[in-house]
Protein backbone atom coordinates (compact mmCIF):
# COMPACT_ATOMS: atom_id res chain seq x y z
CA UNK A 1 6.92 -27.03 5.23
CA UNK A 2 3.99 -28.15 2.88
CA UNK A 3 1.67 -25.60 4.27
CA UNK A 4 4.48 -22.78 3.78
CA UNK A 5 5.01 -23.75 0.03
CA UNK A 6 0.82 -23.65 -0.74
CA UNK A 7 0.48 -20.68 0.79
CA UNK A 8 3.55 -19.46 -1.16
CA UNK A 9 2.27 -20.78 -4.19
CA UNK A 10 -1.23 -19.43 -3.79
CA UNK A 11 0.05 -16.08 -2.59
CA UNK A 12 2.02 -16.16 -5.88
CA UNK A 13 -1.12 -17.09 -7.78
CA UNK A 14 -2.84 -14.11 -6.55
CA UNK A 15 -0.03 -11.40 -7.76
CA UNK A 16 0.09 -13.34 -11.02
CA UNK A 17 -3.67 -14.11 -12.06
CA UNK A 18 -6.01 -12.12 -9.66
CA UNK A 19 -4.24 -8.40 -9.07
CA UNK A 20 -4.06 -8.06 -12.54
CA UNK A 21 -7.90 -8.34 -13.07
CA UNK A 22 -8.18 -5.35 -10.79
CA UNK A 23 -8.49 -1.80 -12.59
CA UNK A 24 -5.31 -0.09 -11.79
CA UNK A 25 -3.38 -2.74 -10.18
CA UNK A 26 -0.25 -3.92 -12.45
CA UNK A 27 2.47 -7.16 -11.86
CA UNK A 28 4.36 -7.08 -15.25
CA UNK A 29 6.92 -10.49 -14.33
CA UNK A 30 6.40 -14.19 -14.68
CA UNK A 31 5.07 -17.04 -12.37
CA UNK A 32 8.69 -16.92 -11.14
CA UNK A 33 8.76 -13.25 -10.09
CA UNK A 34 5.64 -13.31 -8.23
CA UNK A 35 6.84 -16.71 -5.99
CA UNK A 36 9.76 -14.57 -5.31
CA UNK A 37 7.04 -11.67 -3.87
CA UNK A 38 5.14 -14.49 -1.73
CA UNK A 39 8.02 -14.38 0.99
CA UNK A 40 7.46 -10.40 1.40
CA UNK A 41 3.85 -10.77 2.38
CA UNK A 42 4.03 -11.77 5.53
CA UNK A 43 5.45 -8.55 7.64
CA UNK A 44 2.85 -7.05 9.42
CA UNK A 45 1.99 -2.98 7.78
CA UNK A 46 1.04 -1.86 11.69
CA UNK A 47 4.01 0.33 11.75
CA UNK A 48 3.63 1.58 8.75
CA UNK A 49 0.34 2.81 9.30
CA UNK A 50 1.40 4.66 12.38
CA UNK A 51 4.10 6.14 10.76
CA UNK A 52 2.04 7.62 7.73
CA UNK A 53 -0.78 8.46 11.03
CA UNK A 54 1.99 10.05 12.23
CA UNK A 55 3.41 12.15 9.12
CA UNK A 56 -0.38 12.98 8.31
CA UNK A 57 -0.93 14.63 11.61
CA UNK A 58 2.09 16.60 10.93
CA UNK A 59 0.59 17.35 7.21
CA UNK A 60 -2.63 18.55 8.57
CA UNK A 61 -0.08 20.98 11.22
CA UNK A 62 1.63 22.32 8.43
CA UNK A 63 -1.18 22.77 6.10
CA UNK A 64 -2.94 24.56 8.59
CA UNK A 65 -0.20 27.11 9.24
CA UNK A 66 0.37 27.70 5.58
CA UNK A 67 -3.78 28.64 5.27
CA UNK A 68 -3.36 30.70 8.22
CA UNK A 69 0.19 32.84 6.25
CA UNK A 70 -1.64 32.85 3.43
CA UNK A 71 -5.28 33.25 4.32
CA UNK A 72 -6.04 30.18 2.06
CA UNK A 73 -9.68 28.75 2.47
CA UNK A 74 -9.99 25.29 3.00
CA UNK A 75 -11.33 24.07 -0.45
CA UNK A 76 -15.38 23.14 -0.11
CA UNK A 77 -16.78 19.72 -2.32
CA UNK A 78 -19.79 20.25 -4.30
């Protein structure tokens, strides 16, 4: 139980004092809000990420048959 609450507490102390620092990252809350975000942190993003592998595969399908109906050239980087 003591090693759940300093991990909660540090999590927390991460969305309050260190995401912030980061250009483009935002927590607009109290110390209070962000130990309520601690308990969240935990679930594993694996099936997420094949999910979005999953719905960019069918992106890249889609795209591709669009360039094809439209004879739209893929757009080259300098």
């Amino acid at each position: 139980m003591t090693r759940y609450l300093i991990r909660l507490v540090l999590t927390a102390s991460a969305f309050y004092f260190v995401f912030p620092k980061i250009p483009g990252v935002q927590f607009h809350g109290t110390f209070l809000h962000a130990l309520g975000v601690g308990p969240f942190t935990n679930q594993s993003l694996v099936p997420t990420k094949k999910k979005l592998e999953v719905l960019d595969k069918r992106n890249k399908q889609i795209d591709g048959v669009l360039r094809r109906e439209y004879f739209i050239k893929k757009h080259r980087h300098s």
